[in-house]
N, C-alpha and C. Protein backbone atom coordinates (compact mmCIF):
# COMPACT_ATOMS: atom_id res chain seq x y z
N UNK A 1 17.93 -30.72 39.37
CA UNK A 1 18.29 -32.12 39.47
C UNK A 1 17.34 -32.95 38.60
N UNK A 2 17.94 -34.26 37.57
CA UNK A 2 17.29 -34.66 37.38
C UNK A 2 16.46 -35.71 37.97
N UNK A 3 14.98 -35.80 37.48
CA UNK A 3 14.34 -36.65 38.35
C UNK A 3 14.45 -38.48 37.49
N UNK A 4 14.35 -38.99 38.70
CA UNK A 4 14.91 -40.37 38.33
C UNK A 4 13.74 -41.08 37.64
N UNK A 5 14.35 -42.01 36.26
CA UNK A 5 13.63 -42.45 35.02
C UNK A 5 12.58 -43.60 35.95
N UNK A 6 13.04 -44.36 37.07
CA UNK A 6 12.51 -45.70 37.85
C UNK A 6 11.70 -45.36 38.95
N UNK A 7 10.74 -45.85 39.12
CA UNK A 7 10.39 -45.89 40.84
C UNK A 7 10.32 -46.81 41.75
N UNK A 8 10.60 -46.87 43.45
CA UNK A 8 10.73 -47.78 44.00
C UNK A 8 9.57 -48.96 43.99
N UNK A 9 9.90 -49.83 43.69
CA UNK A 9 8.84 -51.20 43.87
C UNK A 9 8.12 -51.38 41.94
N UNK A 10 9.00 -50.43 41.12
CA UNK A 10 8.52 -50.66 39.90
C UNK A 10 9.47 -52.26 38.84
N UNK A 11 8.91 -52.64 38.66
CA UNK A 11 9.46 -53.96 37.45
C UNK A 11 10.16 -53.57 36.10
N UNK A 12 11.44 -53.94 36.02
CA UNK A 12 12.58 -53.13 34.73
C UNK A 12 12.98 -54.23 34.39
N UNK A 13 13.45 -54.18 33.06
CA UNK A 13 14.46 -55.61 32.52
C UNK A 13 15.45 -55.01 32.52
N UNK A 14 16.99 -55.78 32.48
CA UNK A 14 18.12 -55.75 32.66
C UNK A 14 18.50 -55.66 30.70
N UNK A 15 19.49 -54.46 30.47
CA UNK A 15 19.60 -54.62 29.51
C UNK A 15 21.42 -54.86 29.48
N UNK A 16 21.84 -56.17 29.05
CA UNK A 16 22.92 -56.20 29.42
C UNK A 16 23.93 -55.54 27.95
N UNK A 17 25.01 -55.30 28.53
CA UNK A 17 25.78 -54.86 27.32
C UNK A 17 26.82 -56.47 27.32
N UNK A 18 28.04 -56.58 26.49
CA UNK A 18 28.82 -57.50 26.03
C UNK A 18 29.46 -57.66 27.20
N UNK A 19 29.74 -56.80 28.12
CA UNK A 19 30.19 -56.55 29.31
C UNK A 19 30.03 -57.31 30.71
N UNK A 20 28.38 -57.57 30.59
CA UNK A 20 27.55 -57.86 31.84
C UNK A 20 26.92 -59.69 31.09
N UNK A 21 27.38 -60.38 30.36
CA UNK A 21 27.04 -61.27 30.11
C UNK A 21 27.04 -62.34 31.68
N UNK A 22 27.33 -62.21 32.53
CA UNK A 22 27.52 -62.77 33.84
C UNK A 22 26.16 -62.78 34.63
N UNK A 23 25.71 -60.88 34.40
CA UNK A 23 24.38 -61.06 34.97
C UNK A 23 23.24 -61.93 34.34
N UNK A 24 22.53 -62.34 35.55
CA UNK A 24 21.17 -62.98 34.92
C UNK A 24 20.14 -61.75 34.21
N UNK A 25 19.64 -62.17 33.27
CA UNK A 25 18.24 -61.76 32.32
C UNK A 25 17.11 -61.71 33.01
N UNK A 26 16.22 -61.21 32.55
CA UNK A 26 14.77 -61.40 33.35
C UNK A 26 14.00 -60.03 34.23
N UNK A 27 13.59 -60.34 34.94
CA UNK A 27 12.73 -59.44 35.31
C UNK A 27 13.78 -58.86 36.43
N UNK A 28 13.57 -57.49 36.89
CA UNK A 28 13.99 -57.20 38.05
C UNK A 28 13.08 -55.89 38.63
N UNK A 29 13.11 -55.69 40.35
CA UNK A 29 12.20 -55.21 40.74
C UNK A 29 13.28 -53.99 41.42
N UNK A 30 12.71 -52.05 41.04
CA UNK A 30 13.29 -51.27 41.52
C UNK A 30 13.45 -51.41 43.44
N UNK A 31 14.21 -51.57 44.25
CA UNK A 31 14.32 -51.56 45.83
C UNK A 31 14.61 -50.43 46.53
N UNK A 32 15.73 -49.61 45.62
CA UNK A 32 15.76 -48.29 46.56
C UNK A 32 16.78 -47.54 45.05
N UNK A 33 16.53 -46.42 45.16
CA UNK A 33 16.78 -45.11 44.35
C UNK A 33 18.08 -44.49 45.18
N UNK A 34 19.29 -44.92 44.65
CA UNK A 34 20.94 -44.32 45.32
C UNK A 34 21.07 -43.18 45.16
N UNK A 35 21.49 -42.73 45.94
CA UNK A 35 21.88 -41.26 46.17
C UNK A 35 22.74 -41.08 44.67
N UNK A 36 22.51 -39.95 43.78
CA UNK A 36 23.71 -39.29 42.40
C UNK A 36 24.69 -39.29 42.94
N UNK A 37 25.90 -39.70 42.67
CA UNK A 37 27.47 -39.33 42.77
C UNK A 37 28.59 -39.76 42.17
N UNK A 38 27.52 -39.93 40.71
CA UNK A 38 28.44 -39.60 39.64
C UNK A 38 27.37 -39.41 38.17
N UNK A 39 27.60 -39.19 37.08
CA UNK A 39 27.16 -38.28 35.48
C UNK A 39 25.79 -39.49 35.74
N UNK A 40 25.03 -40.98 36.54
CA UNK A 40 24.74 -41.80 35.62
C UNK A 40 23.88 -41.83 37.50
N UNK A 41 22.71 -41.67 37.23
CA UNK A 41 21.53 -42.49 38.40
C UNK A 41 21.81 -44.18 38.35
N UNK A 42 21.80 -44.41 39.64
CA UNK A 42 21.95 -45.55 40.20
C UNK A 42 21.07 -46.29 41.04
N UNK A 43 20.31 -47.87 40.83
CA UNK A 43 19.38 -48.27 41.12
C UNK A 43 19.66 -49.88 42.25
N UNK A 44 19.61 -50.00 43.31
CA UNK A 44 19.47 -51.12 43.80
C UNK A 44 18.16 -52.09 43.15
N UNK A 45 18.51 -53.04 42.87
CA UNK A 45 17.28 -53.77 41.87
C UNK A 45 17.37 -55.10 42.73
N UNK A 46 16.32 -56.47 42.71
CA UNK A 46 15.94 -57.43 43.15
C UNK A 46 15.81 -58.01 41.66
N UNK A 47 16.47 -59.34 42.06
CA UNK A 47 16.00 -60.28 41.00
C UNK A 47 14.87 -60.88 40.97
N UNK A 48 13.54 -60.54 40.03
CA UNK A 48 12.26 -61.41 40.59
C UNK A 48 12.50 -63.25 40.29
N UNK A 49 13.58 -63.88 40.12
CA UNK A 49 13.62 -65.29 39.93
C UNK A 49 14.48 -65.95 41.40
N UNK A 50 15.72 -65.08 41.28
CA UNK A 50 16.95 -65.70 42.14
C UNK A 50 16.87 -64.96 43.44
N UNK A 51 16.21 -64.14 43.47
CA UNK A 51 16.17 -62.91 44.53
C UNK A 51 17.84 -62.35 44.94
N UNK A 52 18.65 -62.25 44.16
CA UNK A 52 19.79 -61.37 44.68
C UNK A 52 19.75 -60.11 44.16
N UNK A 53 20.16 -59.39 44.99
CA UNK A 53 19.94 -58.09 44.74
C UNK A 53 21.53 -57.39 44.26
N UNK A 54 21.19 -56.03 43.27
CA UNK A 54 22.10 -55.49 42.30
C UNK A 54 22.53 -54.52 42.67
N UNK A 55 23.33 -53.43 42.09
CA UNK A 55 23.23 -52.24 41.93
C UNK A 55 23.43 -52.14 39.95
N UNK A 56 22.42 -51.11 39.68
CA UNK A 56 22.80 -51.62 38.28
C UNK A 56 22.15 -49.62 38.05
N UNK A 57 22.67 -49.26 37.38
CA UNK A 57 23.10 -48.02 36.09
C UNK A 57 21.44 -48.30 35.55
N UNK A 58 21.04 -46.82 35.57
CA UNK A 58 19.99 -46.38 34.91
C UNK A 58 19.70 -46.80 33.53
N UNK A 59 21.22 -46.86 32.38
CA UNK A 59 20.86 -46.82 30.98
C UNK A 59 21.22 -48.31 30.83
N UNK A 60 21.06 -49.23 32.18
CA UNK A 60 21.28 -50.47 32.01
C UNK A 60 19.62 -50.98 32.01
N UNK A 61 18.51 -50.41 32.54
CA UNK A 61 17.51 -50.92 32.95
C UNK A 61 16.23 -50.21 31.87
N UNK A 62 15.24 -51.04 31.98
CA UNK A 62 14.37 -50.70 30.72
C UNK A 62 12.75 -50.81 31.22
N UNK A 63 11.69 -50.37 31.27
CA UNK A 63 10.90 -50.57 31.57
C UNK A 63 10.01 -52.13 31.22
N UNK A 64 9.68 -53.05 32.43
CA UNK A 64 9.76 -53.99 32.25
C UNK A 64 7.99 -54.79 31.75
N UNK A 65 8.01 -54.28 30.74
CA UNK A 65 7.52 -55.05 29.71
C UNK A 65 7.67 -56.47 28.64
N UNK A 66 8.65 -56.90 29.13
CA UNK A 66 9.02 -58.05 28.62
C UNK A 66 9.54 -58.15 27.43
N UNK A 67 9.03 -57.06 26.30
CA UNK A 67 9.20 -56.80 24.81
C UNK A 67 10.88 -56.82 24.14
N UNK A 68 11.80 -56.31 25.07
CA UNK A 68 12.82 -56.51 24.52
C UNK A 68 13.25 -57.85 24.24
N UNK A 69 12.96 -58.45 25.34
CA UNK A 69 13.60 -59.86 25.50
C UNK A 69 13.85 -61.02 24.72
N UNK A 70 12.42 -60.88 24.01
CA UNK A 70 12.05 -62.15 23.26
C UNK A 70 12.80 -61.99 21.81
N UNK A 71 12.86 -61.24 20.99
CA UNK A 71 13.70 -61.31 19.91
C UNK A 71 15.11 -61.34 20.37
N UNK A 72 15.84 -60.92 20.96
CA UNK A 72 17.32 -60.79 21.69
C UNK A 72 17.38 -62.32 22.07
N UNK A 73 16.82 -62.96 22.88
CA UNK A 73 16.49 -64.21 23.25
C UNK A 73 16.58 -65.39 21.85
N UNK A 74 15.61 -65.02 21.13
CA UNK A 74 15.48 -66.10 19.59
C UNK A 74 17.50 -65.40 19.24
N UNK A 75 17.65 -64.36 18.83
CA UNK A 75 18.79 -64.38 17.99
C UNK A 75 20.09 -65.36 19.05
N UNK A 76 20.12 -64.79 20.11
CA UNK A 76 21.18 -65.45 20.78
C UNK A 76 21.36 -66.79 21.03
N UNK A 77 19.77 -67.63 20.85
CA UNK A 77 19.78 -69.03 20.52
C UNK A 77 20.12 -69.52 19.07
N UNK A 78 19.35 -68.81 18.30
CA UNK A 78 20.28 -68.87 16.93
C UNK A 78 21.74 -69.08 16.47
N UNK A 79 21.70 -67.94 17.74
CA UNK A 79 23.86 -68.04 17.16
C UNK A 79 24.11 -69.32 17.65
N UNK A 80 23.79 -69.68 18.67
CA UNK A 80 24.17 -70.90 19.79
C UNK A 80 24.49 -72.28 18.91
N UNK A 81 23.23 -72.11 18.11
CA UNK A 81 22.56 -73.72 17.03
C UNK A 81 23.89 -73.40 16.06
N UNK A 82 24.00 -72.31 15.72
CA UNK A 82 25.06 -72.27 14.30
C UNK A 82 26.25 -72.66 14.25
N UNK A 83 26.64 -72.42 15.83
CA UNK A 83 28.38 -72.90 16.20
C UNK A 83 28.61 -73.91 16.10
């Protein structure tokens, strides 16, 4: 079995695809590690801003360093100014 990429009470960013534009950005905190039952580990997560809690896909979540954010962040305001 594989062992799971997150641990409980660890801090991940949300990496959204074109898909998940609905969810909020930002920090989120691992809560509990779901049982496998299907190809893709599954994570109950906490929002550290809004506090609602998720279920969100392993290759959705990123170790939460903040680093992705900020360039993804500048371009998507970019596009915003151009329209």
């Amino acid at each position: 079995m594989v062992q799971p990429k997150f641990a409980v009470g660890q801090s991940v960013e949300f990496l959204p695809s074109r898909m998940d534009m609905h969810v909020p950005r930002g920090l989120y905190t691992i809560v509990r590690q779901l049982p496998v039952e299907s190809s893709e580990r599954q994570y109950r997560v906490k929002n550290a801003s809004d506090g609602h809690e998720r279920i969100m896909r392993e290759s959705q979540l990123a170790p939460g360093n903040g680093a992705w954010d900020r360039p993804r962040a500048a371009a998507v305001n970019a596009a915003k100014t151009s329209r």
